[in-house]
C-alpha atoms as a PDB file:
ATOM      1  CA  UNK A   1     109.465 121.190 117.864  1.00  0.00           C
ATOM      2  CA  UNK A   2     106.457 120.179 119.669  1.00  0.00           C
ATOM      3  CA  UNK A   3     104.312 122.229 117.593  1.00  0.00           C
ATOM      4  CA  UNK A   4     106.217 120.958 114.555  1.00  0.00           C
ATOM      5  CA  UNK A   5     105.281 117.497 115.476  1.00  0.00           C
ATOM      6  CA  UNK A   6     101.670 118.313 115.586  1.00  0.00           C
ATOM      7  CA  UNK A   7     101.991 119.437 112.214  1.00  0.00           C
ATOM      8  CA  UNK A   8     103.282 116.250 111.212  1.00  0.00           C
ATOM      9  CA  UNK A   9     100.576 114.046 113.257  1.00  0.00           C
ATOM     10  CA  UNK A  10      97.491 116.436 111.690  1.00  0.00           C
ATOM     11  CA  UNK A  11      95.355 114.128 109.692  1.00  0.00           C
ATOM     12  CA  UNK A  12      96.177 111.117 110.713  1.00  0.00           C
ATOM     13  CA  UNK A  13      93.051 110.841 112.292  1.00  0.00           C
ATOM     14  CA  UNK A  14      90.845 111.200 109.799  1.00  0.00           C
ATOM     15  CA  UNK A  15      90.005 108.184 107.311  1.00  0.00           C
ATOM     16  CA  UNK A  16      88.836 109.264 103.654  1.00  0.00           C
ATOM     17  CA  UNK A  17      86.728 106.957 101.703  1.00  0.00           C
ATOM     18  CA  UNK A  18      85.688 107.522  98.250  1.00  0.00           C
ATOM     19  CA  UNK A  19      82.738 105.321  96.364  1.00  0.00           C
ATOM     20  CA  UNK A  20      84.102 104.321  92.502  1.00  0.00           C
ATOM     21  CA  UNK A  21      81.452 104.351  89.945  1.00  0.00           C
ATOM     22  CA  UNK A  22      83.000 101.628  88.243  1.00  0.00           C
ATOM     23  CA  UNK A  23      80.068 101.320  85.741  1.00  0.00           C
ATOM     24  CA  UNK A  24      76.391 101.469  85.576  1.00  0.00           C
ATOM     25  CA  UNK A  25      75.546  97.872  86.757  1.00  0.00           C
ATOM     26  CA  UNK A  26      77.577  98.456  90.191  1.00  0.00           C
ATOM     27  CA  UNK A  27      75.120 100.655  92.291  1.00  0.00           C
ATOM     28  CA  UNK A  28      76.766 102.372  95.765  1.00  0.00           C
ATOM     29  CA  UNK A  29      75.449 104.342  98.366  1.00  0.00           C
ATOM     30  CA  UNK A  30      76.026 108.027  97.855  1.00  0.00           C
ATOM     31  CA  UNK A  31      79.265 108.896  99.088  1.00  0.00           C
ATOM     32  CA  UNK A  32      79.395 111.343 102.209  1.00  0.00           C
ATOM     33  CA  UNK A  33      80.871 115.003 101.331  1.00  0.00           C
ATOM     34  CA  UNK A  34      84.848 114.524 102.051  1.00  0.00           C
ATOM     35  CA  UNK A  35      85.788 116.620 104.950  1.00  0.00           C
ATOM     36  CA  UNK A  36      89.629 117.394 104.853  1.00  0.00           C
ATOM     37  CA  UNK A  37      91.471 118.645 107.907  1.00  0.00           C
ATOM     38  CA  UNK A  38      93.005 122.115 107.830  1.00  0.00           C
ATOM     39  CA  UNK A  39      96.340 122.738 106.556  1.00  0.00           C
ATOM     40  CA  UNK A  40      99.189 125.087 108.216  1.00  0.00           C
ATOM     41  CA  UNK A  41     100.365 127.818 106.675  1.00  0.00           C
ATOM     42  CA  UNK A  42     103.290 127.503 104.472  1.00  0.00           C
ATOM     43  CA  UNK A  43     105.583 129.171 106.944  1.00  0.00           C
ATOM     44  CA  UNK A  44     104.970 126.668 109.582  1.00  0.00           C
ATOM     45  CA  UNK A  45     105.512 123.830 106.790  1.00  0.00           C
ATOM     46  CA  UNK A  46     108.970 125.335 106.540  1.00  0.00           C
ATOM     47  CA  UNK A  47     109.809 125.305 109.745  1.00  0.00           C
ATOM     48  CA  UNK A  48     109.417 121.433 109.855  1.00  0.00           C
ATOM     49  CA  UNK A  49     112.789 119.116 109.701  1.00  0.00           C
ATOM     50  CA  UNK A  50     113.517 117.103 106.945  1.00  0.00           C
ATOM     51  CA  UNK A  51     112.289 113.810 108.602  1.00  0.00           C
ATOM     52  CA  UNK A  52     108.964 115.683 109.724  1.00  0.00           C
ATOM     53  CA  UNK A  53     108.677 117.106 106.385  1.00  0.00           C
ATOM     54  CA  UNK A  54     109.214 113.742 104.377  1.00  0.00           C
ATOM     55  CA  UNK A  55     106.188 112.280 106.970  1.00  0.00           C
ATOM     56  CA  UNK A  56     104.097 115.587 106.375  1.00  0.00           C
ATOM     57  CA  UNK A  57     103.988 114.883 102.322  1.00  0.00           C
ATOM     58  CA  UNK A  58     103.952 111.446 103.007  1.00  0.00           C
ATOM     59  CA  UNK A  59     100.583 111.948 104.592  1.00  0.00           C
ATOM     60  CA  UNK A  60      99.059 114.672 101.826  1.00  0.00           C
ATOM     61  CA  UNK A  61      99.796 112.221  99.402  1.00  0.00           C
ATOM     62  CA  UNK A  62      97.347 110.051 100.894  1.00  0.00           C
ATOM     63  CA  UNK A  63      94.907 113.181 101.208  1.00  0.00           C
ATOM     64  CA  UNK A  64      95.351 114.587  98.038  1.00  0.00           C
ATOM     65  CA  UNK A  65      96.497 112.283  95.893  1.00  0.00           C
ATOM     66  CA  UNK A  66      95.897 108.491  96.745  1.00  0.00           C
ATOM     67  CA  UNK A  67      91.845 109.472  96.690  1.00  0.00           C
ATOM     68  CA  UNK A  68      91.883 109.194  93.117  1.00  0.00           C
ATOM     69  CA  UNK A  69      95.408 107.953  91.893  1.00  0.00           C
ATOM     70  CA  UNK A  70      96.793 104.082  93.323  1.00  0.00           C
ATOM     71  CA  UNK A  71     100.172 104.559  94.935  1.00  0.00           C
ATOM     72  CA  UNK A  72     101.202 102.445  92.409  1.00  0.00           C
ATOM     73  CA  UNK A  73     100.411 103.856  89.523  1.00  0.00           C
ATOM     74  CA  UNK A  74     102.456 106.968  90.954  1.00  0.00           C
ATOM     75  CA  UNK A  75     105.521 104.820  91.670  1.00  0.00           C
ATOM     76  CA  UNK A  76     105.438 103.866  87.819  1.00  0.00           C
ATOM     77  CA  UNK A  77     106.185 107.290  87.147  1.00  0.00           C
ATOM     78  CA  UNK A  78     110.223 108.156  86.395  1.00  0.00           C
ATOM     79  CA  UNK A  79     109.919 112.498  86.396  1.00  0.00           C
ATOM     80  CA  UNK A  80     112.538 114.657  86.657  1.00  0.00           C
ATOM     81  CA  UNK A  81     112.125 117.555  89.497  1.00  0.00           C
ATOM     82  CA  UNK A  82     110.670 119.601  86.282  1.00  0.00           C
ATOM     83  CA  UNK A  83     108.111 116.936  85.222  1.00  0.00           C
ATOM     84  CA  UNK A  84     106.881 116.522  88.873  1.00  0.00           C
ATOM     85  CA  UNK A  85     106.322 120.049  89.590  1.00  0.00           C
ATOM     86  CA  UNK A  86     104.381 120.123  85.604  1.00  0.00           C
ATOM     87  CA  UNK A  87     102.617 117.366  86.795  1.00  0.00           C
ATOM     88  CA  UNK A  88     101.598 118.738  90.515  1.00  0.00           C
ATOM     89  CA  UNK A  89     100.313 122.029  89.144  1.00  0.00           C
ATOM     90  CA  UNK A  90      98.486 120.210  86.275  1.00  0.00           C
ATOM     91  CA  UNK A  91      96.479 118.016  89.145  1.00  0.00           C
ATOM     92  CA  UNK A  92      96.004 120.966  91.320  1.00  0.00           C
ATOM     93  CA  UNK A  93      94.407 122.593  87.926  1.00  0.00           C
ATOM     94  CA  UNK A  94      92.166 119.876  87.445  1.00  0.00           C
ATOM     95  CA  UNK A  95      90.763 120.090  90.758  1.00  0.00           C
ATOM     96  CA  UNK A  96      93.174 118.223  93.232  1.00  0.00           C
ATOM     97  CA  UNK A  97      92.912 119.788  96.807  1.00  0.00           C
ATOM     98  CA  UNK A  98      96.339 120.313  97.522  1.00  0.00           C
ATOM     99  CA  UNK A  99      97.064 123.921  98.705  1.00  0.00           C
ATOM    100  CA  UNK A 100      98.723 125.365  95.948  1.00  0.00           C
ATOM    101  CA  UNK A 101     101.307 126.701  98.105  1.00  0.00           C
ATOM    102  CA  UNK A 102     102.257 123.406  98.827  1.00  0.00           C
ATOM    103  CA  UNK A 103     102.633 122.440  95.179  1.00  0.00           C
ATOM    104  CA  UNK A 104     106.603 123.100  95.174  1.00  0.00           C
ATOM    105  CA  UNK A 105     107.172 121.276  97.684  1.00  0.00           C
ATOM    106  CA  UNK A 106     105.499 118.128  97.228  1.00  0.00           C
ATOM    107  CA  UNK A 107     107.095 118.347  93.770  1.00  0.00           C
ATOM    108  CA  UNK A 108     110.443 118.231  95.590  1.00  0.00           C
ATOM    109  CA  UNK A 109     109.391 115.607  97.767  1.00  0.00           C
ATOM    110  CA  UNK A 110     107.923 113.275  95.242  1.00  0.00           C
ATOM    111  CA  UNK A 111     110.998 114.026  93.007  1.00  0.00           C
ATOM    112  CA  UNK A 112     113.077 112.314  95.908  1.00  0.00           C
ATOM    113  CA  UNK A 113     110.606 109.679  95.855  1.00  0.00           C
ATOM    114  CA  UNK A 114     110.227 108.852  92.417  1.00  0.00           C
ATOM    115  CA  UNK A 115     113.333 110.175  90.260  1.00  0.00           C
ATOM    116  CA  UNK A 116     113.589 109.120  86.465  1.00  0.00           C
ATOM    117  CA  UNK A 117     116.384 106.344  87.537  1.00  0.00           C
ATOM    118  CA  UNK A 118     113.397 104.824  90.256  1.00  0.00           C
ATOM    119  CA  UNK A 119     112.954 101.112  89.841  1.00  0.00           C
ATOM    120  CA  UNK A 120     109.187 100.674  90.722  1.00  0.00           C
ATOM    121  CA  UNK A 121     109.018  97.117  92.642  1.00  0.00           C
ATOM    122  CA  UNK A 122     105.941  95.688  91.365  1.00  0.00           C
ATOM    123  CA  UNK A 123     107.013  92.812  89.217  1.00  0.00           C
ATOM    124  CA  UNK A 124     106.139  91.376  86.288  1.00  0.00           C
ATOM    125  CA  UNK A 125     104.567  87.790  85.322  1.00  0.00           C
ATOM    126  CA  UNK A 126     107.080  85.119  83.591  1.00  0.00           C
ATOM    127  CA  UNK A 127     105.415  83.768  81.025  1.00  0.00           C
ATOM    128  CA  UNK A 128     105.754  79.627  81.477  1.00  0.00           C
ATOM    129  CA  UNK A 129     105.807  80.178  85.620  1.00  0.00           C
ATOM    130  CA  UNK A 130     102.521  81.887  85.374  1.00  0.00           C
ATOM    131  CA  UNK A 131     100.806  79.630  83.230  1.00  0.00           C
ATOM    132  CA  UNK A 132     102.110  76.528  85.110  1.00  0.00           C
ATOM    133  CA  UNK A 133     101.058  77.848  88.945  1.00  0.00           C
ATOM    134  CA  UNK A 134      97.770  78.781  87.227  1.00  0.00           C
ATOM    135  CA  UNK A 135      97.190  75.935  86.146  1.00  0.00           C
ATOM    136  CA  UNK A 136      97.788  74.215  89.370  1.00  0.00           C
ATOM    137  CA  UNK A 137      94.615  75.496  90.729  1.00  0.00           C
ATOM    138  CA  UNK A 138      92.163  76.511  87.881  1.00  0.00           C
ATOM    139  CA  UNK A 139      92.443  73.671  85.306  1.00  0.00           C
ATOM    140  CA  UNK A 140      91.224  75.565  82.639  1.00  0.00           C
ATOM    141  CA  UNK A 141      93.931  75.939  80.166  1.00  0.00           C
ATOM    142  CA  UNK A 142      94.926  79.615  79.329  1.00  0.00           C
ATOM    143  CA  UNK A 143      95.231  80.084  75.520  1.00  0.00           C
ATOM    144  CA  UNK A 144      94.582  82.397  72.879  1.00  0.00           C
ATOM    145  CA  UNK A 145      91.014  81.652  73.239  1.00  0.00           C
ATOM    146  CA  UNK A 146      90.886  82.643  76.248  1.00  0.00           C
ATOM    147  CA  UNK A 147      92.040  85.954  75.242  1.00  0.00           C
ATOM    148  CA  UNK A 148      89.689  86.289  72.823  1.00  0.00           C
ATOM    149  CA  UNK A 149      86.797  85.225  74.739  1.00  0.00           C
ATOM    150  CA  UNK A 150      83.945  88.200  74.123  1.00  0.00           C
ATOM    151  CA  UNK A 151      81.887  87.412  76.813  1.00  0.00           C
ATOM    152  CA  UNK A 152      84.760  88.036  79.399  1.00  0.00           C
ATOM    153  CA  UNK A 153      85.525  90.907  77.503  1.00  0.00           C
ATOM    154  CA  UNK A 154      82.349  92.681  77.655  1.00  0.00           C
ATOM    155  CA  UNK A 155      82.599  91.706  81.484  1.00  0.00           C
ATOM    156  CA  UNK A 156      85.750  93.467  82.161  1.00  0.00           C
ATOM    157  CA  UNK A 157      84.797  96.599  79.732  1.00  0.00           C
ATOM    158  CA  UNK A 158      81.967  97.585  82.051  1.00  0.00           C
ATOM    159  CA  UNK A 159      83.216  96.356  85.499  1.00  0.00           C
ATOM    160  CA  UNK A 160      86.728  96.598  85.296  1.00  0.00           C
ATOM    161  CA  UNK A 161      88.188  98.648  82.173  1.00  0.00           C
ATOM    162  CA  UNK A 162      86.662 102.691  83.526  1.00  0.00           C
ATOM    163  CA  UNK A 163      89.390 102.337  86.486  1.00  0.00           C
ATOM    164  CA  UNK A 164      92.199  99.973  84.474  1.00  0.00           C
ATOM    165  CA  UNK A 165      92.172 100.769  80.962  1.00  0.00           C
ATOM    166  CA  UNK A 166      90.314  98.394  78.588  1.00  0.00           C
ATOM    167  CA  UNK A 167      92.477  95.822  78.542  1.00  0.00           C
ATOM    168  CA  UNK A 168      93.763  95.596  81.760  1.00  0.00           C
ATOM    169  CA  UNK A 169      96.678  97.910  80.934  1.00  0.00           C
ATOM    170  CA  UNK A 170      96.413 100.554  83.681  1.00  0.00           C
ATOM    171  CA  UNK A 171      95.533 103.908  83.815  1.00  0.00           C
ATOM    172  CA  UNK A 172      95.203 107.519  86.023  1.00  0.00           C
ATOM    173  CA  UNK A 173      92.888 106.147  88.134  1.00  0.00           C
ATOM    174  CA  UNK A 174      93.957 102.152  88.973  1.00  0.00           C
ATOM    175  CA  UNK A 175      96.989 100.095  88.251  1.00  0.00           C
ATOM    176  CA  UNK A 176      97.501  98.051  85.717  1.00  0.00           C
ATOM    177  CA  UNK A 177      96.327  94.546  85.521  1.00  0.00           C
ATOM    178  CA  UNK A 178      97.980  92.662  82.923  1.00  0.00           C
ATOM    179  CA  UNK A 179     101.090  90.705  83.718  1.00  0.00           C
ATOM    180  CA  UNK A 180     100.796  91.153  87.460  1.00  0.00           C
ATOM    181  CA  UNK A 181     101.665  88.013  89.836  1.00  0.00           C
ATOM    182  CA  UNK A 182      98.176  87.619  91.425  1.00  0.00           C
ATOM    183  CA  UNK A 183      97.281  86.136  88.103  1.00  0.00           C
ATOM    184  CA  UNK A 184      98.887  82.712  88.972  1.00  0.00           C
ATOM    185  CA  UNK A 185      97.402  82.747  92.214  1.00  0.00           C
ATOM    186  CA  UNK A 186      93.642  82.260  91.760  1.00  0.00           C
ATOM    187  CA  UNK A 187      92.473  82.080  95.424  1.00  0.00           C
ATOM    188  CA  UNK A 188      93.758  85.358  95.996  1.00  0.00           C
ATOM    189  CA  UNK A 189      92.534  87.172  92.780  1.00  0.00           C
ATOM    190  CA  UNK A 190      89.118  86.215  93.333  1.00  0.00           C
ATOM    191  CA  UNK A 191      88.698  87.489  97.292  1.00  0.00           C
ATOM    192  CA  UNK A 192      91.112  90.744  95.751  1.00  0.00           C
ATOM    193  CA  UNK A 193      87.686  90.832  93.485  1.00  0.00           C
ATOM    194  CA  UNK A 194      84.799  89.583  95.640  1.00  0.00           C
ATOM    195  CA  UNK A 195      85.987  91.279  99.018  1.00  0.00           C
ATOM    196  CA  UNK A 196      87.605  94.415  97.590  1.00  0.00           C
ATOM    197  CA  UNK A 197      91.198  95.543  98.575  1.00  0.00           C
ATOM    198  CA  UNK A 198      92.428  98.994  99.846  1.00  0.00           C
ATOM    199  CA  UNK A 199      90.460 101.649  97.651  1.00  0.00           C
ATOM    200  CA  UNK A 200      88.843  98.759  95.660  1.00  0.00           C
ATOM    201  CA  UNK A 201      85.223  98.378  95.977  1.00  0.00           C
ATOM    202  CA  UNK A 202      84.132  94.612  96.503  1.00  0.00           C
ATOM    203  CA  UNK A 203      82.418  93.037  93.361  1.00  0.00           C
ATOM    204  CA  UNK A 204      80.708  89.767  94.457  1.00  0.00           C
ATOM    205  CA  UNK A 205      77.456  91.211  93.643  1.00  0.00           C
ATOM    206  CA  UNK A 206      77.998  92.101  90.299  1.00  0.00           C
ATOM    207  CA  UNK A 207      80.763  89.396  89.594  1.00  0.00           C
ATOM    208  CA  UNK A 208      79.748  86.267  89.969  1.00  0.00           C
ATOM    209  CA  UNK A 209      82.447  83.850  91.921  1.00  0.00           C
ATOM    210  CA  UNK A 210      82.002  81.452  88.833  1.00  0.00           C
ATOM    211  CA  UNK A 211      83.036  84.035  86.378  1.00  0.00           C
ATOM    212  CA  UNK A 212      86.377  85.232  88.560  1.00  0.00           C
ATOM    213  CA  UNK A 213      88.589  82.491  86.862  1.00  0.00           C
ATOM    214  CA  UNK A 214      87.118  83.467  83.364  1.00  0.00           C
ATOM    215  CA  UNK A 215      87.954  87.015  84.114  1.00  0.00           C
ATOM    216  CA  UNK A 216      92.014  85.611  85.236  1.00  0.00           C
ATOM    217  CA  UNK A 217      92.103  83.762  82.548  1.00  0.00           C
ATOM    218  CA  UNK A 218      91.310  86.399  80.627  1.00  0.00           C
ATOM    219  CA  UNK A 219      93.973  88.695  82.097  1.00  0.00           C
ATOM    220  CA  UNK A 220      96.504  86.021  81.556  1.00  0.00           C
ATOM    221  CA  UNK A 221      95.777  86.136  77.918  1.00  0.00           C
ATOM    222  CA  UNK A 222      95.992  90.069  77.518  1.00  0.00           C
ATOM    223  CA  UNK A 223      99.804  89.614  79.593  1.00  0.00           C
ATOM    224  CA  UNK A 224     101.332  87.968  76.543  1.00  0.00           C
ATOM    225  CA  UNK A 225     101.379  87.534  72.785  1.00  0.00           C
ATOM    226  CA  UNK A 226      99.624  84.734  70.768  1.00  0.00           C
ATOM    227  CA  UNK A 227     100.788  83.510  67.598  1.00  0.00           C
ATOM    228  CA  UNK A 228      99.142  80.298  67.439  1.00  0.00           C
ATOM    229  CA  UNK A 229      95.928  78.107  68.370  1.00  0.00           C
END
């Protein structure tokens, strides 16, 4: 057991930072080779209970998976034990470093996780409520303009769209953007922007703090369907 529990605690001292080349305007420091810790032998894996094992994959997510892929963009997923294990061994193809012993198992455990009838909690915008708390503190009004607004556009296609989708709608690499709450709160969407959050890069030197209410307003406009002026 004790040596089970070491099994479960490996890694958890080690932090793992990635840079994001996000586009060519936003210049970072080269990013340090990624040193992973060693992984146990499959045997030893086995040998762990099924709390230390859910806390084990738990923790190679985060190694293996969460470098490149936003937890919740994989909570959006709804894949059958099948699909998961398809979808594990397709990563580990394209060059994910999880041991491919450990492939089966992680499908399990993300099957458990994430099973087709999983009801990912990360909300969508009402229409009328977001428009009205937006309003409350950018008084810019949020129309179809807005949503049209090329400028903005061209901001979000080479700062934003390489890591959620060109128009705001998500993809492998960051969540999507469109219809999320933080819209119709516009303190807290520009720091998420200027300061950075979790494996976001900050972008207050390449997004100016006058053009973060453009870019919501934006975003508000690709959440929802204009049929009129």
């Amino acid at each position: 057991m004790q040596n089970s529990f070491k099994l479960v605690a490996s890694g958890l001292g080690f932090a793992v930072f990635s840079a994001w080349s996000v586009s060519g305007a936003l210049q970072q420091a080269p990013t340090p080779p990624r040193t992973l810790p060693p992984e146990p032998p499959l045997e030893q894996v086995l040998e762990l209970d099924p709390e230390e094992r859910v806390s084990f994959f738990n923790q190679r997510l985060q190694l293996h998976c969460n470098v490149c892929h936003s937890s919740e963009m994989i909570e959006q997923q709804r894949l059958t034990l099948a699909q998961w294990q398809a979808e594990v061994q397709k990563m580990i193809g394209w060059g994910a470093t999880l041991p491919k012993e450990y492939s089966g198992l992680m499908a399990d455990h993300l099957s458990r996780l994430y099973p087709p009838d999983h009801k990912a909690e990360i909300g969508l915008l009402e229409p009328e409520k977001a428009m009205s708390e937006s309003a409350q503190t950018d008084q810019s009004q949020v129309d179809s303009k807005s949503a049209t607004n090329p400028q903005v556009a061209e901001m979000f296609r080479s700062q934003c769209s390489n890591c959620h989708g060109t128009s705001g709608e998500g993809n492998e690499i960051g969540p999507r953007l469109t219809g999320r709450p933080i819209l119709a709160f516009s303190q807290r969407f520009s720091e998420h922007i200027e300061q950075g959050k979790g494996r976001m890069p900050a972008f207050q030197k390449t997004i100016p703090s006058a053009h973060t209410q453009a870019l919501k307003r934006w975003l508000l406009g690709q959440s929802f369907s204009w049929t009129t002026e």
